[in-house]
N, C-alpha and C. Protein backbone atom coordinates (compact mmCIF):
# COMPACT_ATOMS: atom_id res chain seq x y z
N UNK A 1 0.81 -1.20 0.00
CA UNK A 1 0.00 0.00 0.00
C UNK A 1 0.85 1.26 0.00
N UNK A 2 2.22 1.14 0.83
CA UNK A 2 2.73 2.38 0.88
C UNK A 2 3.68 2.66 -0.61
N UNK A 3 3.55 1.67 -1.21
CA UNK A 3 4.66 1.70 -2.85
C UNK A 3 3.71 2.22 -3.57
N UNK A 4 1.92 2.02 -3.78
CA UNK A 4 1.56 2.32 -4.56
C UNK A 4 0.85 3.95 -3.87
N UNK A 5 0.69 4.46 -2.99
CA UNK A 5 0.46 5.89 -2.35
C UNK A 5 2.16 6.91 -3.15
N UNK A 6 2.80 5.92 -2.79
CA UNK A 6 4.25 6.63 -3.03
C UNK A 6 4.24 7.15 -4.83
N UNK A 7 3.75 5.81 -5.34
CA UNK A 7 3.93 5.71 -7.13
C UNK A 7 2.66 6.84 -7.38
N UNK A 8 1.80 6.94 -6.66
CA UNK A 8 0.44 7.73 -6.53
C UNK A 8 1.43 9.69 -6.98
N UNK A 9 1.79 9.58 -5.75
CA UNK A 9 2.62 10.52 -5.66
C UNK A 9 3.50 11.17 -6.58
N UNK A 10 4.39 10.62 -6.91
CA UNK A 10 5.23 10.77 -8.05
C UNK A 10 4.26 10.90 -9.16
N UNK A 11 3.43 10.07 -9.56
CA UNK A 11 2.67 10.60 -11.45
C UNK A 11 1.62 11.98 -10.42
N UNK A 12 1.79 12.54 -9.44
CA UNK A 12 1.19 13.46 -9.16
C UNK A 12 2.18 14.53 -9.66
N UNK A 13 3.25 14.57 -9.14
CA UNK A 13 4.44 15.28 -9.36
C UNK A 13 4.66 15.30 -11.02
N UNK A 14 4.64 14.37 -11.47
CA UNK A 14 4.44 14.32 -12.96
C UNK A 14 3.39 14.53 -13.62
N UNK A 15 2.33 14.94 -13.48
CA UNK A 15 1.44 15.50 -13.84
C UNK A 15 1.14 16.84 -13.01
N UNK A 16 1.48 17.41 -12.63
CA UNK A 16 1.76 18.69 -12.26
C UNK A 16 3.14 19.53 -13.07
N UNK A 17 4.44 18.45 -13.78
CA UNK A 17 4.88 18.71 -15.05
C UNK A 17 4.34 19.45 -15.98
N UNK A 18 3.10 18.70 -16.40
CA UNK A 18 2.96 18.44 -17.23
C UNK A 18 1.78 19.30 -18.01
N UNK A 19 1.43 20.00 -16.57
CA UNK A 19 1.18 21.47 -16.89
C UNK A 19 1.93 22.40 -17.56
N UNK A 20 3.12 22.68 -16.94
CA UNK A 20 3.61 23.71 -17.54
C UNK A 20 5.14 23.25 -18.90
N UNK A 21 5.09 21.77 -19.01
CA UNK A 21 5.94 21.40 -20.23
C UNK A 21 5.15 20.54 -21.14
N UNK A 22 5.15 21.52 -22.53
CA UNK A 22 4.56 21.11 -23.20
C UNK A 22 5.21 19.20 -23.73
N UNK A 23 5.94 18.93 -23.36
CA UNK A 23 6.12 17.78 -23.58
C UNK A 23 5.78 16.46 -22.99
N UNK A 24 5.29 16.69 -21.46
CA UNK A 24 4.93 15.54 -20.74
C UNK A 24 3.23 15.79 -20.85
N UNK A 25 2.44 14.97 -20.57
CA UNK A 25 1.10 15.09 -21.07
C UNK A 25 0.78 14.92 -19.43
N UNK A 26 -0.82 15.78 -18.79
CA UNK A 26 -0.84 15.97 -17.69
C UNK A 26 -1.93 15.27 -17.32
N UNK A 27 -2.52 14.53 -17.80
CA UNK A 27 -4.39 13.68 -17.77
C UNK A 27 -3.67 12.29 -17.38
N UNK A 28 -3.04 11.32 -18.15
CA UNK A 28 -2.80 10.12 -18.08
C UNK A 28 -1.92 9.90 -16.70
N UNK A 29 -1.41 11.04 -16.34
CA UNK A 29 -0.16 10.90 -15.30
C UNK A 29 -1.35 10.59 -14.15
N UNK A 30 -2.20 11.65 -14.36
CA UNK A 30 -3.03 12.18 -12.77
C UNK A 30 -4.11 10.82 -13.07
N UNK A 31 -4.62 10.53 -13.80
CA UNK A 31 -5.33 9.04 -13.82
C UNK A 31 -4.36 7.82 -13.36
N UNK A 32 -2.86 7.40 -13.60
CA UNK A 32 -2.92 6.43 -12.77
C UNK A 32 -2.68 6.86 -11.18
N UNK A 33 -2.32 8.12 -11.38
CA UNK A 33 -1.98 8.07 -10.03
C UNK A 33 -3.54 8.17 -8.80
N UNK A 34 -4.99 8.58 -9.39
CA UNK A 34 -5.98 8.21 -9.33
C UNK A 34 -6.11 6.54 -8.84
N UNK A 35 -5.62 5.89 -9.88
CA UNK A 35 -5.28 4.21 -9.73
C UNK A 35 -4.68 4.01 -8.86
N UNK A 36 -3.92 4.40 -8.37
CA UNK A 36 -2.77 4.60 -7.52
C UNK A 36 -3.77 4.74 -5.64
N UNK A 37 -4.27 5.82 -6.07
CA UNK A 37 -4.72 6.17 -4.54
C UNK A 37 -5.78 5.70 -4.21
N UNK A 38 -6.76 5.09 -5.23
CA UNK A 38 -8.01 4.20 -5.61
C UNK A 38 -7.82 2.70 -4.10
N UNK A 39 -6.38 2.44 -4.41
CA UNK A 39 -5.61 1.09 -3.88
C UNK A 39 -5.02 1.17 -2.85
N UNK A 40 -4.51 2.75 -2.29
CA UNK A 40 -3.56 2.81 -1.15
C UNK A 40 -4.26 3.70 -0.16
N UNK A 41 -5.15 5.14 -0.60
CA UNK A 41 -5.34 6.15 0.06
C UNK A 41 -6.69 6.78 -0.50
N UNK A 42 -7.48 6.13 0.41
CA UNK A 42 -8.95 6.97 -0.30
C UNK A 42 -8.98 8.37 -0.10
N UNK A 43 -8.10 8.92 0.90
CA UNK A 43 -8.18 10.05 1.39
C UNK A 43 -7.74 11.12 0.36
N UNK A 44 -6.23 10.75 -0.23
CA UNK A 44 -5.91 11.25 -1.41
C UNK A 44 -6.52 11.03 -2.81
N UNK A 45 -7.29 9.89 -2.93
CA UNK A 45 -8.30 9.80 -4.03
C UNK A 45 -9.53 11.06 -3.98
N UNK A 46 -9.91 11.05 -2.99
CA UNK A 46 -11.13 12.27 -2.65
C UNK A 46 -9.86 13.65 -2.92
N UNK A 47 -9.03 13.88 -2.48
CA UNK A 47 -8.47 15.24 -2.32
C UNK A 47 -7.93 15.05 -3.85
N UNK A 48 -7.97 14.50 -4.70
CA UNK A 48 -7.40 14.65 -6.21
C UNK A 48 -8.63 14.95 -6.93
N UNK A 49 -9.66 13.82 -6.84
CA UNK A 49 -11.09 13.84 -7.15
C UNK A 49 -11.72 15.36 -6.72
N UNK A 50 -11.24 16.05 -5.60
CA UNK A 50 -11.78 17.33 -5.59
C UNK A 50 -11.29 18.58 -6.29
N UNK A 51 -10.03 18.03 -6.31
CA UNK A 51 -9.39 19.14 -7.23
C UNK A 51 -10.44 20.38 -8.40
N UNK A 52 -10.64 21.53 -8.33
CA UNK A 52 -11.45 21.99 -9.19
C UNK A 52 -10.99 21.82 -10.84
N UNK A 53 -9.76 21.41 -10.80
CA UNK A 53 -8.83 21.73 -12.50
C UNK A 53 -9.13 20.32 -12.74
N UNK A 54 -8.91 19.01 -12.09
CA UNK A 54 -8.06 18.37 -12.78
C UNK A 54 -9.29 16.99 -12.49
N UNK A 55 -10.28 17.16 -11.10
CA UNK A 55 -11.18 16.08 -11.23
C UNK A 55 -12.16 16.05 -11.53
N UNK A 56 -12.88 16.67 -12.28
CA UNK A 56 -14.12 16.46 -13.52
C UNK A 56 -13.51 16.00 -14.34
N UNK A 57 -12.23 15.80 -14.93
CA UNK A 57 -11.67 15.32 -15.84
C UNK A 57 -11.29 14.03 -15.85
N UNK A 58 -10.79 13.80 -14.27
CA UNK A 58 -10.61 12.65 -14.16
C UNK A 58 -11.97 11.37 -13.75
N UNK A 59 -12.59 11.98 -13.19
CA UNK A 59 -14.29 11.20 -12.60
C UNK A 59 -14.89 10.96 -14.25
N UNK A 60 -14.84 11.92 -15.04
CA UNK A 60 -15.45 11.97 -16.78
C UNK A 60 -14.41 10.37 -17.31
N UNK A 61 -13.58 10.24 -17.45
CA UNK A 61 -12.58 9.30 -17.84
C UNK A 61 -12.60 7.70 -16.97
N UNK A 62 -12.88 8.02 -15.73
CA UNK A 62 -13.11 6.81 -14.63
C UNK A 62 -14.73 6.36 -15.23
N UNK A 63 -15.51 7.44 -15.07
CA UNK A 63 -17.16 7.17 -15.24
C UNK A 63 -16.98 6.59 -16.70
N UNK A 64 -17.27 7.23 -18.02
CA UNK A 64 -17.84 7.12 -19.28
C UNK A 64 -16.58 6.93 -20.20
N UNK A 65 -15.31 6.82 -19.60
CA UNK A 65 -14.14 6.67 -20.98
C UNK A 65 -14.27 8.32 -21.79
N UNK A 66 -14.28 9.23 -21.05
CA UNK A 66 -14.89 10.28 -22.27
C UNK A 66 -13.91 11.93 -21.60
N UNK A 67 -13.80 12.50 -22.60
CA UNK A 67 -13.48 13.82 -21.91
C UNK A 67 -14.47 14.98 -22.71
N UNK A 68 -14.09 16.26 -22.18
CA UNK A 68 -14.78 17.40 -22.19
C UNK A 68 -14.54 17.72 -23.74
N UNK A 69 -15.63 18.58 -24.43
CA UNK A 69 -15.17 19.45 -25.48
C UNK A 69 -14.13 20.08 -25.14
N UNK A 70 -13.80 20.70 -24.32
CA UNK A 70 -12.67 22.59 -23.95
C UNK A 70 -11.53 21.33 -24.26
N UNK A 71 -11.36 20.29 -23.31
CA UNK A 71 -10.26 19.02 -23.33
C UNK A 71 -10.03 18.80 -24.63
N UNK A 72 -10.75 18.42 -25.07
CA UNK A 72 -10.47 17.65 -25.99
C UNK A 72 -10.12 18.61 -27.72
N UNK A 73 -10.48 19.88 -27.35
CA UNK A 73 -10.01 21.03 -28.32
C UNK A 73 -8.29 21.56 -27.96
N UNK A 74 -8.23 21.46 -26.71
CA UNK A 74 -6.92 22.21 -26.02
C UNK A 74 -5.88 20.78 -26.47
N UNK A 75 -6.40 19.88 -26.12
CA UNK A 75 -5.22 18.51 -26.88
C UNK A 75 -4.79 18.81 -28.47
N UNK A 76 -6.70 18.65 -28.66
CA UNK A 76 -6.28 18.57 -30.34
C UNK A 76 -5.09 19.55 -30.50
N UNK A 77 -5.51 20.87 -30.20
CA UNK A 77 -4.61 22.03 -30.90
C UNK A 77 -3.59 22.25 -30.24
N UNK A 78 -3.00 21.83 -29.18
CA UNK A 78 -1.96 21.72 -28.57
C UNK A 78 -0.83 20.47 -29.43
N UNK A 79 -1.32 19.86 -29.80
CA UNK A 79 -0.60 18.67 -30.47
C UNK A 79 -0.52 19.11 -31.96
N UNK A 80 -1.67 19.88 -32.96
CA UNK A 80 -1.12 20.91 -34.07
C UNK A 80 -0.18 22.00 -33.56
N UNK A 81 -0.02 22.75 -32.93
CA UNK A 81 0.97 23.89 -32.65
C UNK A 81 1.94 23.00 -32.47
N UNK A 82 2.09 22.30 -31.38
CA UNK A 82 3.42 21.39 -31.47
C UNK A 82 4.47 21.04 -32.57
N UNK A 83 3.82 20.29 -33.56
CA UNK A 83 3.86 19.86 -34.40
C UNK A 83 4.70 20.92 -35.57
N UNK A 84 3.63 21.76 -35.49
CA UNK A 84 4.31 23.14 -36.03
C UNK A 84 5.38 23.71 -35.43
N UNK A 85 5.69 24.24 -34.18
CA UNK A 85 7.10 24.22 -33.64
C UNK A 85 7.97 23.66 -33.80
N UNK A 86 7.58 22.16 -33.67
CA UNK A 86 8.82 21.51 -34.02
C UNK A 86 9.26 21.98 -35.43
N UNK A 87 8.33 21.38 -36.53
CA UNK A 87 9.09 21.78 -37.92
C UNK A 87 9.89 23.39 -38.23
N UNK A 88 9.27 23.97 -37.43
CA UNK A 88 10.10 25.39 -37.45
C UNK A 88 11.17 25.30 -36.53
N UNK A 89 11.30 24.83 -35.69
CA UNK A 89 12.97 24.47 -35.14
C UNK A 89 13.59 23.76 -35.64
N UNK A 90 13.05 22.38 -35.90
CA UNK A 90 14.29 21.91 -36.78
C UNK A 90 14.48 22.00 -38.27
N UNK A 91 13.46 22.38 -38.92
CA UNK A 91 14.25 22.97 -40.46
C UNK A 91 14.36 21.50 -40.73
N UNK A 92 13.74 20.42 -40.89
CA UNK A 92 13.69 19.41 -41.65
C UNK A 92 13.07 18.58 -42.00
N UNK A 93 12.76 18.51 -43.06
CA UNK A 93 11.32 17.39 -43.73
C UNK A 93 11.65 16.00 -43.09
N UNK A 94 12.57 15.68 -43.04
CA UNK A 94 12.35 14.08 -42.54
C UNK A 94 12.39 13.84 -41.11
N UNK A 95 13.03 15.03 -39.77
CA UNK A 95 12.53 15.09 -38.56
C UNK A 95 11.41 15.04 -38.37
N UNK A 96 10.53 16.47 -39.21
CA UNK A 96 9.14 16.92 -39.16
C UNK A 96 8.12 15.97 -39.11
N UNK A 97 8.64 14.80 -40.49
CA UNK A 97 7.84 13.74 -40.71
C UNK A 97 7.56 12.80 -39.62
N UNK A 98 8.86 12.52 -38.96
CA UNK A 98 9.07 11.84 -37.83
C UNK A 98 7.76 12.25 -36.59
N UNK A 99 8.20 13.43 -36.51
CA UNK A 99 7.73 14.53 -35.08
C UNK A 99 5.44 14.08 -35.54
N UNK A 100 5.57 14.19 -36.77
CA UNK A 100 3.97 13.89 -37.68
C UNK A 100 3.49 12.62 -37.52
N UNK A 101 4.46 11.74 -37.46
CA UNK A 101 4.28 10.17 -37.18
C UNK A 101 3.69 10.05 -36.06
N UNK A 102 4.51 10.65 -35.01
CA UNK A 102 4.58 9.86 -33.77
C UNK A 102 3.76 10.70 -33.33
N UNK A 103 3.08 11.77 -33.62
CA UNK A 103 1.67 12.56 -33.29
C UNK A 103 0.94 11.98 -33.95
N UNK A 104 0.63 11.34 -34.88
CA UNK A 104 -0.62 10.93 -35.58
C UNK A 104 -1.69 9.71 -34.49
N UNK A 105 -0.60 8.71 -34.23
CA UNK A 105 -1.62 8.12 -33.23
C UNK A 105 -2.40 8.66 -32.04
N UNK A 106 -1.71 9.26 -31.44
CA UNK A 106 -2.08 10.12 -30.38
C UNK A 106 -3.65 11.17 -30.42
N UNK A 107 -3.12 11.58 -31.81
CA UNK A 107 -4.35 12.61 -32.15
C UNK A 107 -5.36 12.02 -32.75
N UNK A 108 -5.37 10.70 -33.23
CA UNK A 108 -6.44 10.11 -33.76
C UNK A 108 -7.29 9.30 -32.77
N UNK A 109 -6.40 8.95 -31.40
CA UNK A 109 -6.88 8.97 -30.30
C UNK A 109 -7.51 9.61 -29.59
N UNK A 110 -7.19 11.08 -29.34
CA UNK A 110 -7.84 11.87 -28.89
C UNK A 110 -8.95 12.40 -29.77
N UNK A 111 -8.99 12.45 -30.79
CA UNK A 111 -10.18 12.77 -31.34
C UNK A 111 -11.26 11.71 -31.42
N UNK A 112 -10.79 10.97 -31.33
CA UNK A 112 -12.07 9.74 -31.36
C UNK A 112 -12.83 9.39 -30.12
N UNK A 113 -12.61 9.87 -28.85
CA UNK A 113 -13.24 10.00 -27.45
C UNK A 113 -14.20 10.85 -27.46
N UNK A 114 -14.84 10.15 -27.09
CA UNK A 114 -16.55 10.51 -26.80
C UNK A 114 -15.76 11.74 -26.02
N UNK A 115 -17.12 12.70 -26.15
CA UNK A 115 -17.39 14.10 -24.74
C UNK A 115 -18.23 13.80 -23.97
N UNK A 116 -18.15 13.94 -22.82
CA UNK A 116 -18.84 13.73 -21.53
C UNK A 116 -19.75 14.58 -21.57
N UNK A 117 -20.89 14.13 -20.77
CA UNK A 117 -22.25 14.87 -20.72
C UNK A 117 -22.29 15.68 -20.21
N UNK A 118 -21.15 16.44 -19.47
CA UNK A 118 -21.18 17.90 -19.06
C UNK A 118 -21.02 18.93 -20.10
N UNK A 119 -20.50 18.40 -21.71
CA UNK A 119 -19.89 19.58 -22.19
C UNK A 119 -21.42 20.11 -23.23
C-alpha cells in the first residue's frame, strides 16, 4: 500500500509537469496516479477527485471513458501547434515527418473519445 500511495505521488508530481511542459502530457499521469490512490489512500483519491482543475476530468474518464469538449479542443490544438514548432525548429522534412508520425496516433486517439455529458 505504501509503494503504490508513493507511485500515486510521483505521477502526481508528474502531472503537475505536465502542466507547464509542453512535452509531458498531464491527464494520463493524474489518472494512474488516481489508480494509484483508488488502492492505497482513499483520502488522497477524494483530495485529487476534488481538485477543481483536474477532477471532472478525471471522474469523466473513470465514469464514461470520455473527456470534455474545452479538453479535448486544447489537446487537439496543442498537439497541431506542437507539431508546427517543431518543424520550425528543426528545419527538416524528414525530422518533421518523424515529429507527424509519432503525433498521428495520439491525435487520432484523442479525437475519437466521446465528450462527456457535461460539455
Amino acid at each position: 500500500m505504501l509503494l503504490l500511495k508513493i507511485i500515486g505521488l510521483l505521477f502526481v508530481g508528474l502531472g503537475l509537469l505536465g502542466v507547464v511542459l509542453p512535452i509531458l502530457p498531464t491527464t494520463p499521469f493524474l489518472l494512474v496516479a488516481a489508480a494509484c490512490f483508488a488502492k492505497s489512500s482513499p483520502r488522497l483519491q477524494r483530495k485529487l477527485l476534488a481538485n477543481k482543475t483536474f477532477g471532472p476530468m478525471i471522474r469523466d474518464w473513470q465514469e464514461s471513458r470520455s473527456i470534455s469538449l474545452k479538453s479535448k479542443r486544447i489537446a487537439l490544438l496543442t498537439m497541431v501547434l506542437s507539431i508546427c514548432w517543431s518543424a520550425y525548429l528543426l528545419k527538416s522534412v524528414i525530422l518533421t515527418a518523424l515529429v507527424f508520425a509519432l503525433m498521428i496516433g495520439p491525435f487520432i486517439f484523442v479525437a475519437r473519445l466521446p465528450l462527456s455529458k457535461d460539455t
